[in-house]
C-alpha atoms as a PDB file:
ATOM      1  CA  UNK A   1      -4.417   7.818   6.456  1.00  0.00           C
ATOM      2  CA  UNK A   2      -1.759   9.713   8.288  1.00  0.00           C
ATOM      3  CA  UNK A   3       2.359   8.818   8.366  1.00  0.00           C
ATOM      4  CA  UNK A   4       3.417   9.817  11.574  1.00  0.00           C
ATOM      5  CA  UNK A   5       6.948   9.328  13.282  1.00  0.00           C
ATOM      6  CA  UNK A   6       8.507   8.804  16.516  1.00  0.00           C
ATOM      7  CA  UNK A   7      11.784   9.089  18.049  1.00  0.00           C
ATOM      8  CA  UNK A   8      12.831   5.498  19.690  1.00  0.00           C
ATOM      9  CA  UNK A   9      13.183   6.949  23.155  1.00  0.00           C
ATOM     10  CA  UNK A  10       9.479   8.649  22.847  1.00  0.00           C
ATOM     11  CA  UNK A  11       8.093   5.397  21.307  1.00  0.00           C
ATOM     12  CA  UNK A  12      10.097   3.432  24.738  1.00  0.00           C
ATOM     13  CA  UNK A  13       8.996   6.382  27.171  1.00  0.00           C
ATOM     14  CA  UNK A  14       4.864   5.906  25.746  1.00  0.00           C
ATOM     15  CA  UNK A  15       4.012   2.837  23.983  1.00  0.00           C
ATOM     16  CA  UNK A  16       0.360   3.897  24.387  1.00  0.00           C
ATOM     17  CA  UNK A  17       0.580   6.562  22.718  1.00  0.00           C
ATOM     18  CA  UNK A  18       2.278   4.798  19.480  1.00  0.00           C
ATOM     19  CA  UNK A  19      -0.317   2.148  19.573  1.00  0.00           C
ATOM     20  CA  UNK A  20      -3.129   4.675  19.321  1.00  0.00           C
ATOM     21  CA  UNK A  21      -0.959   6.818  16.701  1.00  0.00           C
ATOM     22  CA  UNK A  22      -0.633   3.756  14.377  1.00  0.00           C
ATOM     23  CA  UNK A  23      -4.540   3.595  14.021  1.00  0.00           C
ATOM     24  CA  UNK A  24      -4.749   6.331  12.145  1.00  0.00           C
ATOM     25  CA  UNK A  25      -1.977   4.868   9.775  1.00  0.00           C
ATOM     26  CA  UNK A  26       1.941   3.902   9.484  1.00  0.00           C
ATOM     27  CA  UNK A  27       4.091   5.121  12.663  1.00  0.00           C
ATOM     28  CA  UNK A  28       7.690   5.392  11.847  1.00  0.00           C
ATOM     29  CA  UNK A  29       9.883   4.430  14.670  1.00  0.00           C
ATOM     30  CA  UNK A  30      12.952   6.853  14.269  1.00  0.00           C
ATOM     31  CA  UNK A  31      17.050   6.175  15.697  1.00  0.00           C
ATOM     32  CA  UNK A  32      19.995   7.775  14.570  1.00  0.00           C
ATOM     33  CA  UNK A  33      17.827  10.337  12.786  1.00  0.00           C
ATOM     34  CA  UNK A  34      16.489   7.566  10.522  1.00  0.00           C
ATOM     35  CA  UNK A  35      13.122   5.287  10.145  1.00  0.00           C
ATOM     36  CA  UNK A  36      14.273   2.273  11.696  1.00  0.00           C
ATOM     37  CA  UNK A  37      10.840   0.367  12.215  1.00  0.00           C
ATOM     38  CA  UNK A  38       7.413   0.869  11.362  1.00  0.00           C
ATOM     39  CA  UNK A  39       4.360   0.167  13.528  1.00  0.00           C
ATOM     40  CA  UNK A  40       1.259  -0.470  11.833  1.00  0.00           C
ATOM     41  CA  UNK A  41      -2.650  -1.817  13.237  1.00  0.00           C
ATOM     42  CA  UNK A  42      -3.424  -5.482  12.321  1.00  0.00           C
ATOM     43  CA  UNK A  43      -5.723  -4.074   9.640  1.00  0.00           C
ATOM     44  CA  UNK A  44      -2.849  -2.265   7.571  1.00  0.00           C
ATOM     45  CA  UNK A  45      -0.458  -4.846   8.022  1.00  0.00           C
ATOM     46  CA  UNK A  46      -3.415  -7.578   6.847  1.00  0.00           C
ATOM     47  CA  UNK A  47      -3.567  -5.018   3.782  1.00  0.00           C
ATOM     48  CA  UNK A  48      -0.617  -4.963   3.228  1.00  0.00           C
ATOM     49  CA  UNK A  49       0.288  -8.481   2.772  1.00  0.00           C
ATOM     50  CA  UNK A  50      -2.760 -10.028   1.256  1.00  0.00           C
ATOM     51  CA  UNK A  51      -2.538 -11.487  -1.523  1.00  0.00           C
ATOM     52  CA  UNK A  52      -4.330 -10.848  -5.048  1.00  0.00           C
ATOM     53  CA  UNK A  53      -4.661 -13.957  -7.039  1.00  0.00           C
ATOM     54  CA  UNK A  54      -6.421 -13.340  -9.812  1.00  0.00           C
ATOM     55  CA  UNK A  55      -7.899  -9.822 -11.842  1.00  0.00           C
ATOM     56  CA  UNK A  56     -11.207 -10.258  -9.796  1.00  0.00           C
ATOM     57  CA  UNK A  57      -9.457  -9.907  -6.454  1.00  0.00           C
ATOM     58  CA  UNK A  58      -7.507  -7.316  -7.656  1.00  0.00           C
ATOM     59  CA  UNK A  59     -10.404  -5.003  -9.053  1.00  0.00           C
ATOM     60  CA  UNK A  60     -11.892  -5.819  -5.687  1.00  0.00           C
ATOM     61  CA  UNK A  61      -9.283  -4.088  -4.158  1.00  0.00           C
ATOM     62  CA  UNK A  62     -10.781  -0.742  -1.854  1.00  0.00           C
ATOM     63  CA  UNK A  63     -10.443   2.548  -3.521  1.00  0.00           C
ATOM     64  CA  UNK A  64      -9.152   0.988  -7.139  1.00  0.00           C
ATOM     65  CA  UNK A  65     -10.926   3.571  -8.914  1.00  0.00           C
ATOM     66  CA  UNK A  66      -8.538   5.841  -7.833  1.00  0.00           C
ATOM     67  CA  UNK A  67      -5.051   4.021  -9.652  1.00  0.00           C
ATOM     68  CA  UNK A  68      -4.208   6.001 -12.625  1.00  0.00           C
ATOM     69  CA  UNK A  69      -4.311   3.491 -15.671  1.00  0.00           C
ATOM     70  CA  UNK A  70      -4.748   4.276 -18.919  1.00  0.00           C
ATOM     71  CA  UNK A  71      -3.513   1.771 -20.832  1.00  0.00           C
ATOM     72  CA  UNK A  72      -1.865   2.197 -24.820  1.00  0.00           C
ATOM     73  CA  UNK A  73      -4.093   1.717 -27.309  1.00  0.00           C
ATOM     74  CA  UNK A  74      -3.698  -0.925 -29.458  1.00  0.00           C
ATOM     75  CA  UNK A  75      -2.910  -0.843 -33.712  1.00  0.00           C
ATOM     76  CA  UNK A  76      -3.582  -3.795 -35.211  1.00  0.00           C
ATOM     77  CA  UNK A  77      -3.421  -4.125 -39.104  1.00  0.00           C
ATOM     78  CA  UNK A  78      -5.262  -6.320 -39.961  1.00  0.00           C
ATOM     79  CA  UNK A  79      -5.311  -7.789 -43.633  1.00  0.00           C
ATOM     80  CA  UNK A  80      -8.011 -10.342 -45.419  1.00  0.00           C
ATOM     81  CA  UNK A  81      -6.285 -13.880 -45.415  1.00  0.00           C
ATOM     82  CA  UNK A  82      -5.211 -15.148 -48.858  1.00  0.00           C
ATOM     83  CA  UNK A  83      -6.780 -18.640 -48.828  1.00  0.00           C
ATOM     84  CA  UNK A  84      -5.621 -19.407 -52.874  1.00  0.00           C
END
C-alpha cells in the first residue's frame, strides 16, 4: 500500500489523477499545509469499516499473521480442594 498526498489545488486542477493515486492506497488531500481529507478506493474504505463480530471473523482478517501478539502467560496456583 502506498500513502500519498496532494495539495487541494492539484487534487481540483486533476481529479483523475487522485482517483488513480488512491488505488494504490490512502491519498491525503492537503490545505493550509495540513491533511484535510483523505481519498480512498471503495475497497479500502469497505476495509476499513467492516465490522468483526466475533474471534472467527477477526482471525479471518487478511494478513493477521502479521499482528504482533504475544500474549502473558498465565500463573495459576492451583491447590487440591479440602473436601473435610
Amino acid at each position: 500500500m502506498v500513502i500519498s498526498t496532494i495539495s487541494n489545488r492539484d487534487f481540483e486542477r486533476n481529479v483523475a489523477a487522485a482517483k488513480r493515486a488512491a488505488k494504490d492506497g490512502p491519498l491525503f488531500i492537503i490545505e493550509g499545509g495540513e491533511p484535510a481529507y483523505v481519498l480512498l478506493s471503495i475497497e479500502q474504505y469497505q476495509l476499513l469499516t467492516k465490522r468483526r463480530h466475533n474471534i472467527v471473523d477477526a482471525l479471518a482478517m487478511p494478513r493477521v499473521a502479521e499482528i504482533g501478539f504475544e500474549p502473558p502467560r498465565l500463573a495459576i496456583g492451583l491447590h487440591p480442594a479440602d473436601f473435610a
